[in-house]
N, C-alpha and C. Protein backbone atom coordinates (compact mmCIF):
# COMPACT_ATOMS: atom_id res chain seq x y z
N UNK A 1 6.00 -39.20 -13.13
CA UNK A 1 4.67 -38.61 -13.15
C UNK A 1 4.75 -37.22 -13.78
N UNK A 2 3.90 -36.57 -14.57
CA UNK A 2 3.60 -35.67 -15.78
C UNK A 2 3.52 -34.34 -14.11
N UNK A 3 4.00 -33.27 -14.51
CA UNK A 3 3.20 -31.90 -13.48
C UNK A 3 1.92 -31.74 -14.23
N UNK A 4 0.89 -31.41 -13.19
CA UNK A 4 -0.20 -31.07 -13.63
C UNK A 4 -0.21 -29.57 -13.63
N UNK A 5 -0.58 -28.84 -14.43
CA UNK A 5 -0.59 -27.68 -14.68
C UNK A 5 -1.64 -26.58 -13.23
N UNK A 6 -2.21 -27.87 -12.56
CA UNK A 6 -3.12 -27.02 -11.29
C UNK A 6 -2.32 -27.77 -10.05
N UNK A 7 -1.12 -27.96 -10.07
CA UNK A 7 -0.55 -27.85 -8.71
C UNK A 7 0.41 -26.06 -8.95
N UNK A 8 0.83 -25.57 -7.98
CA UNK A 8 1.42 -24.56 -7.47
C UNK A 8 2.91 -23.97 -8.00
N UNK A 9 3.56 -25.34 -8.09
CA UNK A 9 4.88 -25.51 -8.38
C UNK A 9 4.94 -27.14 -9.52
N UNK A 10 5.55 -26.53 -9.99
CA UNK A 10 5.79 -27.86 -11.53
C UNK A 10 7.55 -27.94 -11.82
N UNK A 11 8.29 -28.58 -11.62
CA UNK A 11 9.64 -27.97 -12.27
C UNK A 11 9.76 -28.37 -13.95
N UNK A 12 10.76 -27.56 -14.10
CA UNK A 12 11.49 -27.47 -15.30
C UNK A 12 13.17 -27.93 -15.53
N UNK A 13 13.37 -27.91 -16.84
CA UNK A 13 14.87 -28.50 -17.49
C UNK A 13 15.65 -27.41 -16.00
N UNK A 14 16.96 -28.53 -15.67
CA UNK A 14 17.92 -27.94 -14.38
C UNK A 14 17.10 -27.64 -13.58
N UNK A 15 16.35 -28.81 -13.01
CA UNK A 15 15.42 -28.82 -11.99
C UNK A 15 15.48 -27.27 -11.37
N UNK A 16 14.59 -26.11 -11.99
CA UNK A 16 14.23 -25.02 -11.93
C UNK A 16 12.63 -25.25 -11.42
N UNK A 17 12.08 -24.25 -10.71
CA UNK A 17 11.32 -24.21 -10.07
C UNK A 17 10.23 -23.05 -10.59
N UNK A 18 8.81 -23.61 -11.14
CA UNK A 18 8.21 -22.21 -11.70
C UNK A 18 6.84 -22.25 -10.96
N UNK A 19 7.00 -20.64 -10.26
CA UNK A 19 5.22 -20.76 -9.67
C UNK A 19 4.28 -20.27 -10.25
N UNK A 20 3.54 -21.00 -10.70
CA UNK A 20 2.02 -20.46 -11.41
C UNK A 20 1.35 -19.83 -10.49
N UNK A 21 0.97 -18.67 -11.11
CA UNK A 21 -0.10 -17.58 -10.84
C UNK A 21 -1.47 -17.47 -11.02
N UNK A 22 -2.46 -17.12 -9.91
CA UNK A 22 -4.26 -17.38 -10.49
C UNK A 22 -4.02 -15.86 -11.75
N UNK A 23 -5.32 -15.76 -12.20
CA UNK A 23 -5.68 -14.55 -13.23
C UNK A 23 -5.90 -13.17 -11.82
N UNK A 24 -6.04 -13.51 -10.80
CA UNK A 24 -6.26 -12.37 -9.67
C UNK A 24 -4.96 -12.32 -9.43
N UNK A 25 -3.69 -12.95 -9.20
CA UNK A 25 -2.51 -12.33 -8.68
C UNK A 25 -1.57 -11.95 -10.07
N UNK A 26 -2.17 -12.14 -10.67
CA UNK A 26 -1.53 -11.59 -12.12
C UNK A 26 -2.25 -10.09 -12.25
N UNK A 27 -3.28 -9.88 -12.10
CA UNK A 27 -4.25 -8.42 -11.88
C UNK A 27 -3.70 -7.72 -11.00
N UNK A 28 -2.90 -8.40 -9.88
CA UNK A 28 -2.65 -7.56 -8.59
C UNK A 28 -1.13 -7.23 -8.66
N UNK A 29 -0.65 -8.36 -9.71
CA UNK A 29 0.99 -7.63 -9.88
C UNK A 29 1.09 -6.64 -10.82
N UNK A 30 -0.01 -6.34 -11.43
CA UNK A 30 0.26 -5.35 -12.98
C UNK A 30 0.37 -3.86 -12.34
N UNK A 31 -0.11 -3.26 -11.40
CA UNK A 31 0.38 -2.08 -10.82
C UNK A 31 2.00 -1.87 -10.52
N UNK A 32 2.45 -2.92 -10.18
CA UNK A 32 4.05 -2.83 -9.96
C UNK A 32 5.28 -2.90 -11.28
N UNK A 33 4.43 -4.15 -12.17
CA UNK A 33 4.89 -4.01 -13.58
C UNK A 33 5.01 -2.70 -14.32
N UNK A 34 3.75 -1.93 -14.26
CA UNK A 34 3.71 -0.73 -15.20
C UNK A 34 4.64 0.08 -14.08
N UNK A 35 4.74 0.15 -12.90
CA UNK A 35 5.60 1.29 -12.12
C UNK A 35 6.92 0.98 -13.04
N UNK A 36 7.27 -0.54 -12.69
CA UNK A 36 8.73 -1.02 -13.16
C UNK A 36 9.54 0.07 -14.66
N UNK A 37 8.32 -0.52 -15.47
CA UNK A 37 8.15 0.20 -16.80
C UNK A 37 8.37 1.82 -16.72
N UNK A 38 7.63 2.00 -16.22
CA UNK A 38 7.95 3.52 -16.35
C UNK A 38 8.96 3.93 -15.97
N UNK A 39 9.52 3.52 -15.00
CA UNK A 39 10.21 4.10 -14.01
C UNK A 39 11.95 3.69 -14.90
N UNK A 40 12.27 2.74 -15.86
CA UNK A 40 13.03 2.34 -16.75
C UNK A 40 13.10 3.28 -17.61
N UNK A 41 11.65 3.26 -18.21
CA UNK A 41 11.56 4.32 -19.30
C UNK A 41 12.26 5.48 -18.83
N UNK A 42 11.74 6.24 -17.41
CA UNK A 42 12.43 7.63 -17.39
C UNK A 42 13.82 7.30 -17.50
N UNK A 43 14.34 6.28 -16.73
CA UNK A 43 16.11 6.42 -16.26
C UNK A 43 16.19 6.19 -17.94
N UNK A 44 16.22 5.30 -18.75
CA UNK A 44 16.40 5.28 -19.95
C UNK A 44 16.68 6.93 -20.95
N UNK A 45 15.54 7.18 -20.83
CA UNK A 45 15.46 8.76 -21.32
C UNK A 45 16.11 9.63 -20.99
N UNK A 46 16.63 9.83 -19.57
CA UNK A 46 17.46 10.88 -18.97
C UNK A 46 19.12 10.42 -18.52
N UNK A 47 19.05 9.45 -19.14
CA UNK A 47 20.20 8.80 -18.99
C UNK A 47 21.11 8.96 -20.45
N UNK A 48 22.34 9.74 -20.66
CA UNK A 48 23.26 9.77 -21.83
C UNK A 48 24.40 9.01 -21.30
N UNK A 49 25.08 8.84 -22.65
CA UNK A 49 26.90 8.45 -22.62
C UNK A 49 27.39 9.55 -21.20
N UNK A 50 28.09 8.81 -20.30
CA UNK A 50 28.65 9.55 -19.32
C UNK A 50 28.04 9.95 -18.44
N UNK A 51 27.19 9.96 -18.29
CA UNK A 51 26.00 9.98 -17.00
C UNK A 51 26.53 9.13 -15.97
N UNK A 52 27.10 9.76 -14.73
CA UNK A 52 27.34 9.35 -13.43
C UNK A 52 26.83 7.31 -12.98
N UNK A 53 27.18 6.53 -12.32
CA UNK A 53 26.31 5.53 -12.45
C UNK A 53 25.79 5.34 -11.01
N UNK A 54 26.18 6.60 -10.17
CA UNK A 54 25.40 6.91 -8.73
C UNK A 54 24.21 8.10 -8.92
N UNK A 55 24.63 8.85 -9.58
CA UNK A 55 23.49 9.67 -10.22
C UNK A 55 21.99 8.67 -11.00
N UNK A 56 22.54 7.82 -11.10
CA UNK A 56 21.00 7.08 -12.20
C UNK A 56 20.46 6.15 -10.87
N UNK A 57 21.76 6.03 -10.22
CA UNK A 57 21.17 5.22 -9.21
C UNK A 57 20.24 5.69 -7.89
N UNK A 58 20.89 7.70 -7.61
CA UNK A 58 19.60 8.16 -6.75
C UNK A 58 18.84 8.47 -7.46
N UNK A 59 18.61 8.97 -8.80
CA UNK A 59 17.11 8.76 -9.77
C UNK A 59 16.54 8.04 -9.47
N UNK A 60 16.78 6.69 -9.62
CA UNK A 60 15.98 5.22 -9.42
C UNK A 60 15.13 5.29 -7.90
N UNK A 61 16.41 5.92 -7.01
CA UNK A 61 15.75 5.91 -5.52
C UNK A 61 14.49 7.25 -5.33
N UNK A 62 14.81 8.07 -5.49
CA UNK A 62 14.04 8.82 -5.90
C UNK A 62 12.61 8.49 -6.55
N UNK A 63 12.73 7.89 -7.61
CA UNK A 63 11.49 7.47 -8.14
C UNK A 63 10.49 6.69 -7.50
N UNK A 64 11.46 5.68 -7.09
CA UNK A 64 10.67 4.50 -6.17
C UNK A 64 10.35 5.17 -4.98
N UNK A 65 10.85 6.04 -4.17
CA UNK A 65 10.34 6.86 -2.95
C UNK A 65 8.99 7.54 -3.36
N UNK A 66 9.48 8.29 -4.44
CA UNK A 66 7.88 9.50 -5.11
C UNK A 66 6.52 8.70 -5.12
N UNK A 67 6.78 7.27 -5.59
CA UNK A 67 5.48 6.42 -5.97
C UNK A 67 5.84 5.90 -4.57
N UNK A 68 6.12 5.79 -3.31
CA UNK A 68 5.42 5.69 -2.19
C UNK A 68 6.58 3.75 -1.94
N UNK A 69 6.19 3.42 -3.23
CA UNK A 69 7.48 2.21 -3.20
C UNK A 69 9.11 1.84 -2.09
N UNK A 70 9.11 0.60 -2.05
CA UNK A 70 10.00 0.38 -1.36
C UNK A 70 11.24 -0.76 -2.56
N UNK A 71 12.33 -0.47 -2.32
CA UNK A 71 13.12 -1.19 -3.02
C UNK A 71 14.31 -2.45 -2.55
N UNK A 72 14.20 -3.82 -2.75
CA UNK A 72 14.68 -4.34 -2.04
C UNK A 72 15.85 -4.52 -2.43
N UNK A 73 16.77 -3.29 -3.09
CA UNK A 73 17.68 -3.46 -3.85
C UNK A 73 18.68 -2.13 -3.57
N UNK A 74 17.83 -0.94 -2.98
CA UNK A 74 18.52 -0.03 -2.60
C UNK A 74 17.95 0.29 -1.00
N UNK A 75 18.88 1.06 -0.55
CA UNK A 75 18.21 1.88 1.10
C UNK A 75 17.56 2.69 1.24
């Protein structure tokens, strides 16, 4: 049987698993996207050859603290 493009979950090649999004939770993730973005952009920019790789890493924490953010990747 074909996935219909209006169930939730459809898989893909290596039975991978993809969840479709309405046009409202795509609206409601774009605040976190552009944080993502920016927040790359700075470490990108202030980041040279030889730059510490715990130093970029309390930047990152830092950043995500300033915008009020939580990170499920650091403490």
């Amino acid at each position: 049987m074909a996935p219909s493009l209006r169930t939730e979950w459809w898989e893909t090649k290596g039975n991978r698993m993809i969840e479709l999004r309405t046009p409202a939770e795509i609206e409601a993730m774009r605040p976190a996207g552009r944080f993502v973005a920016e927040a790359l952009a700075t470490l990108r920019d202030e980041t040279k050859v030889g730059t510490n790789l715990l130093a970029i890493d309390r930047r990152a924490h830092d950043l995500i603290r300033r915008a009020g953010a939580e990170s499920w990747y650091l403490d």
